[in-house]
Protein backbone atom coordinates (compact mmCIF):
# COMPACT_ATOMS: atom_id res chain seq x y z
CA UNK A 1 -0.53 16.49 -8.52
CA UNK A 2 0.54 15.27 -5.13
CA UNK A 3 -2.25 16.79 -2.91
CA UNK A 4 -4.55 15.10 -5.81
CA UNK A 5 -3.11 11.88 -5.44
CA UNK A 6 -3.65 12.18 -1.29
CA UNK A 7 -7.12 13.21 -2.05
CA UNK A 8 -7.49 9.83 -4.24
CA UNK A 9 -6.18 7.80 -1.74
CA UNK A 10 -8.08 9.04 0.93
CA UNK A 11 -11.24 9.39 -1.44
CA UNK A 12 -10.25 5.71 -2.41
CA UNK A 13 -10.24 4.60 2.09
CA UNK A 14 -13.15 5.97 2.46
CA UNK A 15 -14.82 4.42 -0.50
CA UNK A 16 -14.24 0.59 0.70
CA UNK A 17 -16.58 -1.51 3.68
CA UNK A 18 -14.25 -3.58 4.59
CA UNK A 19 -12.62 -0.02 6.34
CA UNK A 20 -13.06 0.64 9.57
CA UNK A 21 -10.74 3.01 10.55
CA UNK A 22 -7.64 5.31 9.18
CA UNK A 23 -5.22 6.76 11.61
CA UNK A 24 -2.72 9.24 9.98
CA UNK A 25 0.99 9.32 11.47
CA UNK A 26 2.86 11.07 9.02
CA UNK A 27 1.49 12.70 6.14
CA UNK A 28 4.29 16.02 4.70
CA UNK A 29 4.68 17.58 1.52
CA UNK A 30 8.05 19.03 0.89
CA UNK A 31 7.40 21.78 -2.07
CA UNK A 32 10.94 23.08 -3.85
CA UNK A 33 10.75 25.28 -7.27
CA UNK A 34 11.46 22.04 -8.93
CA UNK A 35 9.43 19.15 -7.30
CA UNK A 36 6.91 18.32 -4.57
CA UNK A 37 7.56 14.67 -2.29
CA UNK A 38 4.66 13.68 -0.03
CA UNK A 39 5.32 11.31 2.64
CA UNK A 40 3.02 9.70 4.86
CA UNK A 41 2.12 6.46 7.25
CA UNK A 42 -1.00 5.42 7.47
CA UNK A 43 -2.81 2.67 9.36
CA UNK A 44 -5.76 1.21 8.52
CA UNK A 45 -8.09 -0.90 10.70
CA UNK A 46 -10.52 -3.27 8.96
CA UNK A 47 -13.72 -4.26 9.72
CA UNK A 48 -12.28 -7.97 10.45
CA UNK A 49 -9.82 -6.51 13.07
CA UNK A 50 -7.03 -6.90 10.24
CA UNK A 51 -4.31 -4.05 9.81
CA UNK A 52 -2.99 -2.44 6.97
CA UNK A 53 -0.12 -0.27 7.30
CA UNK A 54 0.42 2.18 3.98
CA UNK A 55 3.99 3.96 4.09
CA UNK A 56 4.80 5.89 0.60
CA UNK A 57 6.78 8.48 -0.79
CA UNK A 58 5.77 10.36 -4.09
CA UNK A 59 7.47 12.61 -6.05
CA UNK A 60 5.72 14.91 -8.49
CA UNK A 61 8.91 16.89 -10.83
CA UNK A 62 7.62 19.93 -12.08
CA UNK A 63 8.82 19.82 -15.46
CA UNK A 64 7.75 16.56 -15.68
CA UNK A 65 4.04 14.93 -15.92
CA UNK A 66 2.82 12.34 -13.21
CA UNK A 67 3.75 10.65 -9.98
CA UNK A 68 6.91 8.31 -9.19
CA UNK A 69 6.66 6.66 -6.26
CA UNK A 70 10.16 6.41 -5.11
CA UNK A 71 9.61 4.20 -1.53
CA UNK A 72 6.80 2.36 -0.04
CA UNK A 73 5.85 -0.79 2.22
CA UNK A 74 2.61 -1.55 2.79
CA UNK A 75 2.10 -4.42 5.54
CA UNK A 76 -0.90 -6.51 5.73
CA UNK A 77 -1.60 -8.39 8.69
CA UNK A 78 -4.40 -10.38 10.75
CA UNK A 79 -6.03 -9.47 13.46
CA UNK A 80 -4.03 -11.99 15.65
CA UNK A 81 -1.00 -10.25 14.27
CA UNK A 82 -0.12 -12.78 11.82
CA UNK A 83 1.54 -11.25 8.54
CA UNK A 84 -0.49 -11.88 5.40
CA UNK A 85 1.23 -10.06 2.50
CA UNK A 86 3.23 -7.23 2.28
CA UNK A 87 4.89 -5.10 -1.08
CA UNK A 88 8.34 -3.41 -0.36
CA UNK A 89 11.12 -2.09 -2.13
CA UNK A 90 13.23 -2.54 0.59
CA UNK A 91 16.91 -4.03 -1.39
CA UNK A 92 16.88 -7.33 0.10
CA UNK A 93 16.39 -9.72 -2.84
CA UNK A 94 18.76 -8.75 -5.45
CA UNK A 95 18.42 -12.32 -7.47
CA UNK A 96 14.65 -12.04 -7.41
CA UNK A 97 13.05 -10.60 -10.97
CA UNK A 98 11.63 -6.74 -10.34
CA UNK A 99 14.13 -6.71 -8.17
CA UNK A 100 13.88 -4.34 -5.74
CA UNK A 101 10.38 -4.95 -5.55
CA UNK A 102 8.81 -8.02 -3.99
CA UNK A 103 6.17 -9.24 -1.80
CA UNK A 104 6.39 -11.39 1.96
CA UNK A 105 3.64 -14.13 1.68
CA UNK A 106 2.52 -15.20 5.31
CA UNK A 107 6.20 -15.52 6.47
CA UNK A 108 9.15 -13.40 6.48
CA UNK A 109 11.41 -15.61 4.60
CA UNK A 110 8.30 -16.50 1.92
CA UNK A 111 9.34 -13.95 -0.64
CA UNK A 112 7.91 -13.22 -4.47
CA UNK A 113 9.18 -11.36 -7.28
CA UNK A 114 6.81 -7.83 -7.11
CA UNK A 115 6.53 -4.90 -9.07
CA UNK A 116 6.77 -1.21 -8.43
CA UNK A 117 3.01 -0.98 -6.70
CA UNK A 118 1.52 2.44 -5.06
CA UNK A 119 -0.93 2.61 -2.63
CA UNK A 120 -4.08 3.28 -4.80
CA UNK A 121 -3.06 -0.37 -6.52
CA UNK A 122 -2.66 -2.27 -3.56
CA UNK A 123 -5.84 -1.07 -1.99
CA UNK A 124 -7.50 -2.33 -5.29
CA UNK A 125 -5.56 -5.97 -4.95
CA UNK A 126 -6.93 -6.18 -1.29
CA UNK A 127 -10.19 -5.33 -2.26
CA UNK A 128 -10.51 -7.84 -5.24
CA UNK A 129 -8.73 -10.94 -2.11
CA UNK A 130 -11.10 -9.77 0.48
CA UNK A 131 -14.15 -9.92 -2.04
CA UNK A 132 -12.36 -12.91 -2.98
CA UNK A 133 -12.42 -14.83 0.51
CA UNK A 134 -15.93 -13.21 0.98
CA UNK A 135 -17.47 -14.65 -2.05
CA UNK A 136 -16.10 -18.52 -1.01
CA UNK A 137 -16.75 -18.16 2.36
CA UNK A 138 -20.43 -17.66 1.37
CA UNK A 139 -20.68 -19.95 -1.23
CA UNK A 140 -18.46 -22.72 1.03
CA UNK A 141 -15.60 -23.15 -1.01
């Protein structure tokens, strides 16, 4: 299950335009009798000169069907540097709903109630904003 769910991901990267590079810095699989955790860093360089950092860790149980993911932060910024969004479940926000999940908006301190998000999901959500932002820069909206 886990070395599927790497080969979706990096099916899913490879799949998308707007990519222009992937550079792995971490990417283990601990394997017990019982359960299997993958962890990996990735960065991802976009055709724009925008970065996208993907940090997870999964856990498949054995005895149990599917994937949890139990950590992540994936970071989203411009090519100046600039943060745009990014998903944590760092447990900063207790009074925010979903906590610990939430998402930074453009600033630090700009914080929204998230939801627990993997990797696959968010590369679908930047997809749809970057299609998004195409479609209105071409049309001039």
């Amino acid at each position: 299950m886990i070395r599927d769910y790497l080969r979706r991901l990096d099916a899913s990267l490879a799949s998308y335009q707007w990519v222009k590079s992937v550079q792995v810095f971490r990417c283990d699989i601990l394997e017990t009798e019982q359960l299997q955790i993958l962890t990996y860093r990735f960065r991802v360089l976009l055709i724009d000169n925008a970065m996208l950092e993907l940090m997870e860790r999964v856990v498949s149980l054995k005895d149990k069907p599917g994937l949890e993911t139990t950590a992540y932060r994936f970071h989203w910024q411009d090519g100046n540097g600039a943060l745009i969004k990014r998903w944590d479940c760092a447990p900063h926000f207790p009074r925010l709903t979903g906590f610990p999940h939430h998402i930074h908006v453009r600033q630090e301190d700009a914080v929204l109630p998230g939801r627990l998000i993997n990797a696959l999901e968010v590369l679908v959500e930047l997809d749809k904003e970057l299609s998004q932002a195409r479609e209105e820069r071409d049309h001039g909206t």
